[in-house]
C-alpha atoms as a PDB file:
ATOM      1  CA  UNK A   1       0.909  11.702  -2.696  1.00  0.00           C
ATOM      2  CA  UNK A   2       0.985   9.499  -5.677  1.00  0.00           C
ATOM      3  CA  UNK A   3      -2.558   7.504  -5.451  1.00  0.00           C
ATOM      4  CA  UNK A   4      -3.072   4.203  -6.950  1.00  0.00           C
ATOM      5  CA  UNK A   5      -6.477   2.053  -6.915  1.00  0.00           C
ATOM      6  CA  UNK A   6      -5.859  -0.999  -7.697  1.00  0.00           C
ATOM      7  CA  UNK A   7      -9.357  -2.761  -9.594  1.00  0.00           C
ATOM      8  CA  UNK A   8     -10.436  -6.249 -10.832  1.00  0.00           C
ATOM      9  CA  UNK A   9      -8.998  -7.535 -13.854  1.00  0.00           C
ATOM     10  CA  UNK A  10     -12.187  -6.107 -16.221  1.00  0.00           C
ATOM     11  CA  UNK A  11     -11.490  -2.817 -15.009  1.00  0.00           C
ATOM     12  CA  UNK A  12      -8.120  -2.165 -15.786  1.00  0.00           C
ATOM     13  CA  UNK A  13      -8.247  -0.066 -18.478  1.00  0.00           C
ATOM     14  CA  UNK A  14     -10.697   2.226 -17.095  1.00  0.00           C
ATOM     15  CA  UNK A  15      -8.307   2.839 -13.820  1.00  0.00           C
ATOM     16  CA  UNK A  16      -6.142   5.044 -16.162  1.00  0.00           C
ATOM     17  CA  UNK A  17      -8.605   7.452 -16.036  1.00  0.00           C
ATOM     18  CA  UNK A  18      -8.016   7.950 -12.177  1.00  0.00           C
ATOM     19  CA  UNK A  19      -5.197   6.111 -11.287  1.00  0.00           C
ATOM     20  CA  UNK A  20      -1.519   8.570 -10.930  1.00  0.00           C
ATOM     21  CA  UNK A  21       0.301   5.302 -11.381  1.00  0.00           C
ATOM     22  CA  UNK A  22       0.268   1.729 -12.054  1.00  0.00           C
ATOM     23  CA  UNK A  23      -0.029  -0.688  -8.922  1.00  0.00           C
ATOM     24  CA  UNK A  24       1.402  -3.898 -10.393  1.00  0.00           C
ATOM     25  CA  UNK A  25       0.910  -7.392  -8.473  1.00  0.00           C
ATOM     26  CA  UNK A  26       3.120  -9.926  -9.985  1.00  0.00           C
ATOM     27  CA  UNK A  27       1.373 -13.201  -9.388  1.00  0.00           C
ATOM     28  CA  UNK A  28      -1.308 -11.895 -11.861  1.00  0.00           C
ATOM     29  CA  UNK A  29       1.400 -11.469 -14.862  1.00  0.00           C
ATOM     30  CA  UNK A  30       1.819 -15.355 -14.730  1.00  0.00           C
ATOM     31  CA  UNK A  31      -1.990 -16.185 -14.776  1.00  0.00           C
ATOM     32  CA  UNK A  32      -3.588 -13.366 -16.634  1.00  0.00           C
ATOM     33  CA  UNK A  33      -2.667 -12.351 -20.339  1.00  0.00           C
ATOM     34  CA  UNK A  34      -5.196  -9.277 -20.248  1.00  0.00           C
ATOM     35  CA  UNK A  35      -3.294  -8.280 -16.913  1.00  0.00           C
ATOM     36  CA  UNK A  36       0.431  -8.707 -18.435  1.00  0.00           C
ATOM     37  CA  UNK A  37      -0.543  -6.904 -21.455  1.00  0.00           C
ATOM     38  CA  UNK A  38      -2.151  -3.773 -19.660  1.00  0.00           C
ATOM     39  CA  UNK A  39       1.360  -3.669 -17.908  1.00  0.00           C
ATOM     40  CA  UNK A  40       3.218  -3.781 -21.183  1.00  0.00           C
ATOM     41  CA  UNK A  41       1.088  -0.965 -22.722  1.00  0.00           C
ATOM     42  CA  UNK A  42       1.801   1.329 -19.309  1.00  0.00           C
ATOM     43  CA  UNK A  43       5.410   0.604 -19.807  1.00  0.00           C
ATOM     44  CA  UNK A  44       4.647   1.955 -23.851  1.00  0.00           C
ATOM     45  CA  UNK A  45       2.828   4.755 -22.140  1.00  0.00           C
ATOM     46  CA  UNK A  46       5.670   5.544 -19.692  1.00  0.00           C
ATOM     47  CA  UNK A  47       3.466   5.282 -16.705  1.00  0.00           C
ATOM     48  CA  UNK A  48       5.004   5.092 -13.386  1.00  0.00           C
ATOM     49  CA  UNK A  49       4.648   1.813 -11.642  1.00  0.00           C
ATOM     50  CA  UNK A  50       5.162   0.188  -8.493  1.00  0.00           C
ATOM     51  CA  UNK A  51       5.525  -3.922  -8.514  1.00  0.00           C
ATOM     52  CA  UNK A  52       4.363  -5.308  -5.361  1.00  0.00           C
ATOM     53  CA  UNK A  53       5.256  -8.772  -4.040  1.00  0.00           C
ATOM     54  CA  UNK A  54       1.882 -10.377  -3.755  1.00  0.00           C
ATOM     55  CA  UNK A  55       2.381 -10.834   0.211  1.00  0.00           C
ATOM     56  CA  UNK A  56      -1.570  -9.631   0.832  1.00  0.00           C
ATOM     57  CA  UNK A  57      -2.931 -11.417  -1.766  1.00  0.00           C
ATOM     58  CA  UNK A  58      -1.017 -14.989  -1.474  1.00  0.00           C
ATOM     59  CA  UNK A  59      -0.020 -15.166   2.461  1.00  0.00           C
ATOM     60  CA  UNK A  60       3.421 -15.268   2.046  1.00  0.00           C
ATOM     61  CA  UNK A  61       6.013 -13.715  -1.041  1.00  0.00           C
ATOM     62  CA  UNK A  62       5.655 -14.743  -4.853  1.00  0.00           C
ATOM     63  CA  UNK A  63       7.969 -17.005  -5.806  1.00  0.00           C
ATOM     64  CA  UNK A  64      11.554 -15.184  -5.656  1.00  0.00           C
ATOM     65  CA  UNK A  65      12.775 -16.481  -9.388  1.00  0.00           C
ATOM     66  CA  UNK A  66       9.019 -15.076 -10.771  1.00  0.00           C
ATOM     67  CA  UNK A  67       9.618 -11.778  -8.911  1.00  0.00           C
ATOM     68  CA  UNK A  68      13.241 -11.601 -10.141  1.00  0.00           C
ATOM     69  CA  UNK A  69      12.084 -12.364 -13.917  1.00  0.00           C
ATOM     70  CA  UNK A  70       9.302  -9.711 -13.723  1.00  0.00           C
ATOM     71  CA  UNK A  71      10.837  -7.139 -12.022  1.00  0.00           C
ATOM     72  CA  UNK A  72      13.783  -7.293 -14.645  1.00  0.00           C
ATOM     73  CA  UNK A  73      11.160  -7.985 -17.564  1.00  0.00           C
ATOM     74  CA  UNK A  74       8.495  -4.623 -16.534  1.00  0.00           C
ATOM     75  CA  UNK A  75      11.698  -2.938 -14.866  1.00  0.00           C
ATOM     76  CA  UNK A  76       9.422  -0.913 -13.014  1.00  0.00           C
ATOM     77  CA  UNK A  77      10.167   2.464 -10.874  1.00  0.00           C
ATOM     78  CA  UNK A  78       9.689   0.924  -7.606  1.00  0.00           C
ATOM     79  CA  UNK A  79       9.464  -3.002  -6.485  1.00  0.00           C
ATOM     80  CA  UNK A  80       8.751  -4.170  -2.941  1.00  0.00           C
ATOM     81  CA  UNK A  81      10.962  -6.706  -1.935  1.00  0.00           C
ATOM     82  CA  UNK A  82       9.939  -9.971   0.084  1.00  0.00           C
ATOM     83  CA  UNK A  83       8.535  -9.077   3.117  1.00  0.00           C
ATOM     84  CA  UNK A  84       6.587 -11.664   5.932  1.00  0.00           C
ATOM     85  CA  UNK A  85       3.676 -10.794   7.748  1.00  0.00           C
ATOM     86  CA  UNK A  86       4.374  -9.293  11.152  1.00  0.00           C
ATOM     87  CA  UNK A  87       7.911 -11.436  11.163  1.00  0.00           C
ATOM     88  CA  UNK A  88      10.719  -8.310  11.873  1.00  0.00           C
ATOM     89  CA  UNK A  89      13.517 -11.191  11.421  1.00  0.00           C
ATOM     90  CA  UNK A  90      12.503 -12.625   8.459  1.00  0.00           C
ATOM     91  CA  UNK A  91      11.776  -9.689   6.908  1.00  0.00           C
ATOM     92  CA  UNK A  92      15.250  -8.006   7.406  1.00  0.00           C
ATOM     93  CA  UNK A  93      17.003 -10.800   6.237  1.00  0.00           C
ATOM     94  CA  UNK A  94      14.781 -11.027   3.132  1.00  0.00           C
ATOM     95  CA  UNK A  95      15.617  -7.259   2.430  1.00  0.00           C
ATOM     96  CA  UNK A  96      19.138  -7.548   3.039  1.00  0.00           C
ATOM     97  CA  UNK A  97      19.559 -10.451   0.870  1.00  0.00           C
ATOM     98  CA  UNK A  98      17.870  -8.934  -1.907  1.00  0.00           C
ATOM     99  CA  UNK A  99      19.406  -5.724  -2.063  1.00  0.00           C
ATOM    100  CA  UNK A 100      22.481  -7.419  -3.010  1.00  0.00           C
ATOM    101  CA  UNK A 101      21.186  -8.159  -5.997  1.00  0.00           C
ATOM    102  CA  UNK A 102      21.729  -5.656  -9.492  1.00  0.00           C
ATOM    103  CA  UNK A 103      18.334  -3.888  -9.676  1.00  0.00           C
ATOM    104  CA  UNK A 104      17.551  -1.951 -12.870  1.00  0.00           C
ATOM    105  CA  UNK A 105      19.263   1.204 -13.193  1.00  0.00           C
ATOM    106  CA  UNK A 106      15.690   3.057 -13.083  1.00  0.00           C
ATOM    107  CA  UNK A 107      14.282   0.553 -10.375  1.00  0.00           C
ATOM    108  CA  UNK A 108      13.943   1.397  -6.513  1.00  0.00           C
ATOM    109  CA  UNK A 109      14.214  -1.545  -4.317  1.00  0.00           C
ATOM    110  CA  UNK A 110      11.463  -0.681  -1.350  1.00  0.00           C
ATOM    111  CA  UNK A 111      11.009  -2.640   2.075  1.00  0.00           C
ATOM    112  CA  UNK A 112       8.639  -3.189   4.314  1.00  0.00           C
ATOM    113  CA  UNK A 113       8.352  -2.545   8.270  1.00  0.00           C
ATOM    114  CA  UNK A 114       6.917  -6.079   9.519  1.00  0.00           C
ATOM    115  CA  UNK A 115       6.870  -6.334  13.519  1.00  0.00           C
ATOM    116  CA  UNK A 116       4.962  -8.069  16.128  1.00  0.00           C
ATOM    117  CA  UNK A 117       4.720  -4.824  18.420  1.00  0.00           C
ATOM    118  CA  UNK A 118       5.798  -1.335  17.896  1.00  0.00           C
ATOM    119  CA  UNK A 119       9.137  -1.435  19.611  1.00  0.00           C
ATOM    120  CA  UNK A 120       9.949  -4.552  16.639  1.00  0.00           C
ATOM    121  CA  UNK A 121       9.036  -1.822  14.113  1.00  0.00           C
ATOM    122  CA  UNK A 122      10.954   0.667  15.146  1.00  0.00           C
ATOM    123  CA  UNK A 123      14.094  -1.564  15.004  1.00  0.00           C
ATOM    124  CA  UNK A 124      12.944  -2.940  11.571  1.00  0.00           C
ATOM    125  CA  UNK A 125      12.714   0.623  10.494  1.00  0.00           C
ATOM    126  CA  UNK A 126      15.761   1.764  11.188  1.00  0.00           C
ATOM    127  CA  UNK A 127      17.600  -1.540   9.998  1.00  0.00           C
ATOM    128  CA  UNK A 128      16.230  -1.140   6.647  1.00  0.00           C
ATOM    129  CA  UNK A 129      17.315   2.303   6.410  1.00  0.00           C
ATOM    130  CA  UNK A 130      20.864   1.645   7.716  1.00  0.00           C
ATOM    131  CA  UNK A 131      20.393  -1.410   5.087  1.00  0.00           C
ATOM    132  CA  UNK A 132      20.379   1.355   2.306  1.00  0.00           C
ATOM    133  CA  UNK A 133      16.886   0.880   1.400  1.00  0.00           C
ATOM    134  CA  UNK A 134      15.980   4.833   0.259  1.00  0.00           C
ATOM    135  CA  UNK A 135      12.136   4.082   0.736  1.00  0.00           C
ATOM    136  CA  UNK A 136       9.809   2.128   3.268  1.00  0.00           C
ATOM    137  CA  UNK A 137       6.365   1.055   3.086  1.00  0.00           C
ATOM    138  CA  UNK A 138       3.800   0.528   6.204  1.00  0.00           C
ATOM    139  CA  UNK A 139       1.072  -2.036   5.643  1.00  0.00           C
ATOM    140  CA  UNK A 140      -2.334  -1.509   7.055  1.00  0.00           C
ATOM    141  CA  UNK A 141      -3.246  -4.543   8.980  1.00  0.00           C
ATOM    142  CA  UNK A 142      -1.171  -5.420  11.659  1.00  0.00           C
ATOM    143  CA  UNK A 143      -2.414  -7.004  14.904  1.00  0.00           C
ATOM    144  CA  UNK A 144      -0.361  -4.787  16.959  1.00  0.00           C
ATOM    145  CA  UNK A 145      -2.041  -1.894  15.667  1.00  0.00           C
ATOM    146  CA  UNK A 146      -5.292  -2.025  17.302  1.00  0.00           C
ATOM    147  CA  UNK A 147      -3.490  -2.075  20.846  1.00  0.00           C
ATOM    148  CA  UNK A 148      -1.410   1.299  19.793  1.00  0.00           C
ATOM    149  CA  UNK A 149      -4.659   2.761  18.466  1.00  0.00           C
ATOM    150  CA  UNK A 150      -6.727   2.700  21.527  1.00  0.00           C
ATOM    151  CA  UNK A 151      -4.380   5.162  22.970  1.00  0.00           C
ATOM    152  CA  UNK A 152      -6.251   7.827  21.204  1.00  0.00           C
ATOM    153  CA  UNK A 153      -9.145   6.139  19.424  1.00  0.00           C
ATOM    154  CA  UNK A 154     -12.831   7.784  21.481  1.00  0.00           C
ATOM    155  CA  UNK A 155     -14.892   5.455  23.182  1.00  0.00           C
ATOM    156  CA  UNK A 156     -18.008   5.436  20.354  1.00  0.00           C
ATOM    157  CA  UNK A 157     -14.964   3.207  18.546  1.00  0.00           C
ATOM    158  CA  UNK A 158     -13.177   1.193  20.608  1.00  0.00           C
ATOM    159  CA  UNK A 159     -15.009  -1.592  19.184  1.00  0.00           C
ATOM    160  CA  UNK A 160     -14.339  -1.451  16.025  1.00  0.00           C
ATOM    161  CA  UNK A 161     -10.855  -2.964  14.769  1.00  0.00           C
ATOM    162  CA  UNK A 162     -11.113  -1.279  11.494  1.00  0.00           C
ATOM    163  CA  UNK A 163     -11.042   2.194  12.699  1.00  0.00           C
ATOM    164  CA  UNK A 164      -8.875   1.304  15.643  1.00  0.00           C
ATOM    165  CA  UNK A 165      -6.344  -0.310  13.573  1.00  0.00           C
ATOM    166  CA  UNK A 166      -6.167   3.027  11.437  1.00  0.00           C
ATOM    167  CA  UNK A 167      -5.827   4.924  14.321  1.00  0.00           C
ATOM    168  CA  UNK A 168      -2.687   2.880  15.264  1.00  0.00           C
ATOM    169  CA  UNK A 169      -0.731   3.151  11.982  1.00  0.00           C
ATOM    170  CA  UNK A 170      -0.876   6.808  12.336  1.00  0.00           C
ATOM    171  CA  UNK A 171      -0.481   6.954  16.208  1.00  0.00           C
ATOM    172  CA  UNK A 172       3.069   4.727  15.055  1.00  0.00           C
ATOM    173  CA  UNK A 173       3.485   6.917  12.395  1.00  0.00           C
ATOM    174  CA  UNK A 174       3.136   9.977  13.735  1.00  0.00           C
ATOM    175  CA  UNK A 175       5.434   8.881  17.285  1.00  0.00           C
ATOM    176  CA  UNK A 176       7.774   7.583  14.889  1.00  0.00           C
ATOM    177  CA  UNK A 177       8.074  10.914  12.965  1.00  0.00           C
ATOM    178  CA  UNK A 178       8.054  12.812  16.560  1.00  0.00           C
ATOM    179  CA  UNK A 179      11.103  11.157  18.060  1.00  0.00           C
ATOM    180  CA  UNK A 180      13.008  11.690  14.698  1.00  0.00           C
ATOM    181  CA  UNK A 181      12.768   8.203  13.664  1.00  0.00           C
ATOM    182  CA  UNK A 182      10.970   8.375  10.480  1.00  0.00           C
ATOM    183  CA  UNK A 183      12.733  12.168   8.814  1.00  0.00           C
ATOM    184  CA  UNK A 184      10.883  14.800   7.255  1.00  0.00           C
ATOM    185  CA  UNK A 185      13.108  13.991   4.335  1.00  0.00           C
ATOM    186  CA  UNK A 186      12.353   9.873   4.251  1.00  0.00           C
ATOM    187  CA  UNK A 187      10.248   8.499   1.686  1.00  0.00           C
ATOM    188  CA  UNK A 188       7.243   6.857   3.225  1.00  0.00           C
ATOM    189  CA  UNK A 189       4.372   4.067   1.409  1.00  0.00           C
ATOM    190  CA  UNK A 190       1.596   2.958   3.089  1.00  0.00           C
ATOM    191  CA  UNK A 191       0.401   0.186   1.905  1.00  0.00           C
ATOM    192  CA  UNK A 192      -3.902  -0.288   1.866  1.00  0.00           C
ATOM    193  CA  UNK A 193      -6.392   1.228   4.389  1.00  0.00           C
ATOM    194  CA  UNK A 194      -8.806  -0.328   6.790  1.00  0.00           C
ATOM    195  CA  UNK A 195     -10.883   3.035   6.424  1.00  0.00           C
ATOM    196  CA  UNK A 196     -10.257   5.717   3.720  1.00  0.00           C
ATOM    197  CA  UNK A 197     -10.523   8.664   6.309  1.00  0.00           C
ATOM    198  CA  UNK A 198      -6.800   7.872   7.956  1.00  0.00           C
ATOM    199  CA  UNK A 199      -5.624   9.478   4.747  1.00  0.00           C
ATOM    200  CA  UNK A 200      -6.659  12.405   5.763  1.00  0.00           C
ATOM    201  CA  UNK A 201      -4.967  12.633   9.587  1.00  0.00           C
ATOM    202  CA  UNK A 202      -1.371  12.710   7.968  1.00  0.00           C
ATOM    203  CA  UNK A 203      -1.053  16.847   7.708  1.00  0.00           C
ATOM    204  CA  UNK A 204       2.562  17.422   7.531  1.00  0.00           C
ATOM    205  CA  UNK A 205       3.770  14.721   6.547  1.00  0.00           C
ATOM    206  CA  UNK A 206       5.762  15.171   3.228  1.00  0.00           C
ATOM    207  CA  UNK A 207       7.892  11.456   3.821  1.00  0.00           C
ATOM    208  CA  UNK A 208       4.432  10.039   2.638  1.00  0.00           C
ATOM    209  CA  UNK A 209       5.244   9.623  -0.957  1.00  0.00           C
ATOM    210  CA  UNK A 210       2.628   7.125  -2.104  1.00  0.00           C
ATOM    211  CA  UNK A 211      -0.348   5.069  -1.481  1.00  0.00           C
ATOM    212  CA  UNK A 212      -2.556   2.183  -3.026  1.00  0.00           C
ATOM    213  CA  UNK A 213      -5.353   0.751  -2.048  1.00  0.00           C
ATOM    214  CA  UNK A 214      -8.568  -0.823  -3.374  1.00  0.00           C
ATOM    215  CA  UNK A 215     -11.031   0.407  -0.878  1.00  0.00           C
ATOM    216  CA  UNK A 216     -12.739   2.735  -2.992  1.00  0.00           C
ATOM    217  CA  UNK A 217     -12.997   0.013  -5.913  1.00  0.00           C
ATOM    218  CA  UNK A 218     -14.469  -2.682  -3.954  1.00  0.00           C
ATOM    219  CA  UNK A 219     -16.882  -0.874  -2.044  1.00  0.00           C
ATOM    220  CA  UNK A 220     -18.329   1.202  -4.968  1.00  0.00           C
ATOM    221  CA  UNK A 221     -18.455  -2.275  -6.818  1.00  0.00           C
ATOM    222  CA  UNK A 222     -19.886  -3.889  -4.027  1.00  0.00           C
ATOM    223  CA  UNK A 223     -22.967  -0.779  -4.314  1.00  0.00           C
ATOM    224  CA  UNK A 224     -21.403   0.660  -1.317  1.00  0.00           C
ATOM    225  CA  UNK A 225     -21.377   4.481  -1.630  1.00  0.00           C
ATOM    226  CA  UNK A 226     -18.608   6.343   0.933  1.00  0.00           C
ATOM    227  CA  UNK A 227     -20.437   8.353   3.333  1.00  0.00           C
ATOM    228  CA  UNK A 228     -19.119  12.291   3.782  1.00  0.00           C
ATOM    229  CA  UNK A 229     -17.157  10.978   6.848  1.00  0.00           C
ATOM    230  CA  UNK A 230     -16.008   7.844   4.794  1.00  0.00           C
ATOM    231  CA  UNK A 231     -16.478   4.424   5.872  1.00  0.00           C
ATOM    232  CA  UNK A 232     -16.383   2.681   9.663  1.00  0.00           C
ATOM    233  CA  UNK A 233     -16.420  -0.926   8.016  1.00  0.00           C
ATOM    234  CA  UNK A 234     -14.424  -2.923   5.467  1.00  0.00           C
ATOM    235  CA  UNK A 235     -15.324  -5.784   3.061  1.00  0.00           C
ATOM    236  CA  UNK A 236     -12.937  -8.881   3.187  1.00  0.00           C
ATOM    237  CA  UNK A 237     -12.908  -9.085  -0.586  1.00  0.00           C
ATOM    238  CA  UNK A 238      -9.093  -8.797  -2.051  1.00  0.00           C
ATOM    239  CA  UNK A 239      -9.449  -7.264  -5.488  1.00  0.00           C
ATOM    240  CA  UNK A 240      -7.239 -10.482  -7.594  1.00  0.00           C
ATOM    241  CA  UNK A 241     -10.238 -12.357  -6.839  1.00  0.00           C
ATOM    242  CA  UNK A 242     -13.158 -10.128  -6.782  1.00  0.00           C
ATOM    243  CA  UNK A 243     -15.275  -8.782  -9.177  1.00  0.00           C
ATOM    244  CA  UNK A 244     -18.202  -6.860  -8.161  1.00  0.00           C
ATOM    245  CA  UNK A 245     -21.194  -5.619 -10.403  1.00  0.00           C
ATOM    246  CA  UNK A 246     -20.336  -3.422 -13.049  1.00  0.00           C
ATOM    247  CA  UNK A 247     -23.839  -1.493 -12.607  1.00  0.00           C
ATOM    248  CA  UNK A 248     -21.970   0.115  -9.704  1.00  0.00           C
ATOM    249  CA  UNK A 249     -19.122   1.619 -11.765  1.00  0.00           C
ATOM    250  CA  UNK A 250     -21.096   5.357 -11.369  1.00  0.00           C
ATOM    251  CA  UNK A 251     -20.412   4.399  -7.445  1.00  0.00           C
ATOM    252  CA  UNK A 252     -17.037   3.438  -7.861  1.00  0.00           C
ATOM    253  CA  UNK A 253     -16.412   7.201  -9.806  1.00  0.00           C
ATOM    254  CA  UNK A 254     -17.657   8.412  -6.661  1.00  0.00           C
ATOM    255  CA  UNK A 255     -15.379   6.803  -4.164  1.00  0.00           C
ATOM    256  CA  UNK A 256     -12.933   7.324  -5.945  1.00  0.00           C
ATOM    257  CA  UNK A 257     -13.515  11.378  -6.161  1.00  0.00           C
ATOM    258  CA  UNK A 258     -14.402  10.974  -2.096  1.00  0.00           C
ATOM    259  CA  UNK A 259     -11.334   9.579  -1.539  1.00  0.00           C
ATOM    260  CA  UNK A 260      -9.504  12.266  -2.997  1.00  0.00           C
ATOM    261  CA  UNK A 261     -11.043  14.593  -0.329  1.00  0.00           C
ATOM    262  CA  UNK A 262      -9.245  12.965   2.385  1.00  0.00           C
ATOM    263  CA  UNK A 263      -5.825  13.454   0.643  1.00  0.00           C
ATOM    264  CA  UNK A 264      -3.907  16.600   2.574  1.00  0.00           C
ATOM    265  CA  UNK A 265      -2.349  19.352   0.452  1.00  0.00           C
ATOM    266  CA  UNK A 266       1.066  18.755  -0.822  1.00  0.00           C
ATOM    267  CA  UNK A 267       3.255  20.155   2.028  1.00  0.00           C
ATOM    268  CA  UNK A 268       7.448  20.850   1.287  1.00  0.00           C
ATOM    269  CA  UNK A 269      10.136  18.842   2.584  1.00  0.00           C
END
């Protein structure tokens, strides 16, 4: 899997150092120069990148002219189209819309599944791929989730929506993936984490092309060190307007290497 942590603003430069690609959130480009220029000099550097749409950090889609402008300006190797949170309809006809649209030559359009229940994501799913989109991203935080992972979450945890919720992206997943829906040969994002250890449930699973999340980053900022098992809670922070101490950055080096324990072996298609 290609892993990307995305970090505050200050700690950009160091992220190279860890970071297999560039995790781009476009808002930032119009209010930050030190952000925009970081994103020029990976495009000098020929790093890979992946432009979100800013959904998690605004609420709802940067503005669609903005997105357009950057996305042609940074032409980066993947950009996530407009997606809405947990709304399958507009979603679809967000992705539809804008895959009518002349994309880079080296630019892949991706989509994201957005549902209000499981049997909405399975439709949204397999719209987007009849759509033509080539890759498909799951976010971490749905609602919906936590009823899907109590199905298999044990009883210690039923409490707790963060590791519930993780259970029930992978329980989706992973049905998904049984019944043929998702194809060993798709190409598979997932979007965040509520707790850094689902990473490591997704054995055989070769579609899952690439992640990003900050978890690592803002805990180890925050002075929280992962334990071996990884974390059962999760700080509301989002990292565009967080900054943490920099006295933790030995912490964050920690995480990060922590977090690369839960990654499975590269499996074949």
């Amino acid at each position: 899997m290609k892993v990307s942590h995305e970090v505050p603003i200050p700690y950009l430069e160091k992220s190279r150092i860890f970071n297999t690609y560039d995790y781009c959130l476009p808002h930032l480009l119009d209010s930050s120069n030190e952000y925009f220029n970081y994103f020029l000099e990976s495009k000098k550097l020929k790093r890979y990148i992946i432009m979100d749409n800013s959904l998690h950090e605004l609420g709802k889609p940067y503005d669609s002219e903005r997105l357009w402008y950057w996305m042609n300006a940074l032409k980066p190797n993947e950009f996530i189209v407009p997606d809405y949170w947990q709304d399958k309809t507009a979603t679809l006809v967000a992705a539809k819309s804008w895959l009518q649209k002349d994309f880079p030559k080296k630019t892949t359009p991706m989509a994201v599944v957005q549902a209000s229940n499981k049997s909405e994501a399975r439709e949204c799913y397999t719209i987007l791929k009849m759509q033509g989109y080539k890759k498909i991203a799951f976010s971490y935080g749905a609602d919906w989730y936590y009823e899907e992972g109590l199905k298999t979450v044990d009883n210690e945890h039923d409490d707790n929506k963060f590791v519930v919720k993780a259970h029930g992206r992978y329980n989706v997943i992973k049905d998904f993936y049984e019944r043929g829906i998702i194809e060993r040969s798709d190409r598979i994002h997932l979007l965040g984490c509520n707790i850094p250890q689902e990473f490591s449930w997704y054995k055989d699973m070769p579609f899952i092309e690439s992640i990003d999340t900050s978890n690592p980053i803002i805990h180890g900022l925050a002075g929280i060190k992962y334990e071996e098992y990884g974390l059962l809670d999760k700080l509301p922070h989002k990292v565009d307007k967080f900054e943490g101490d920099s006295d933790n950055w030995e912490i964050v080096l920690y995480n990060v290497d922590k977090f690369k324990e839960f990654i499975p072996k590269k499996v074949k298609k």
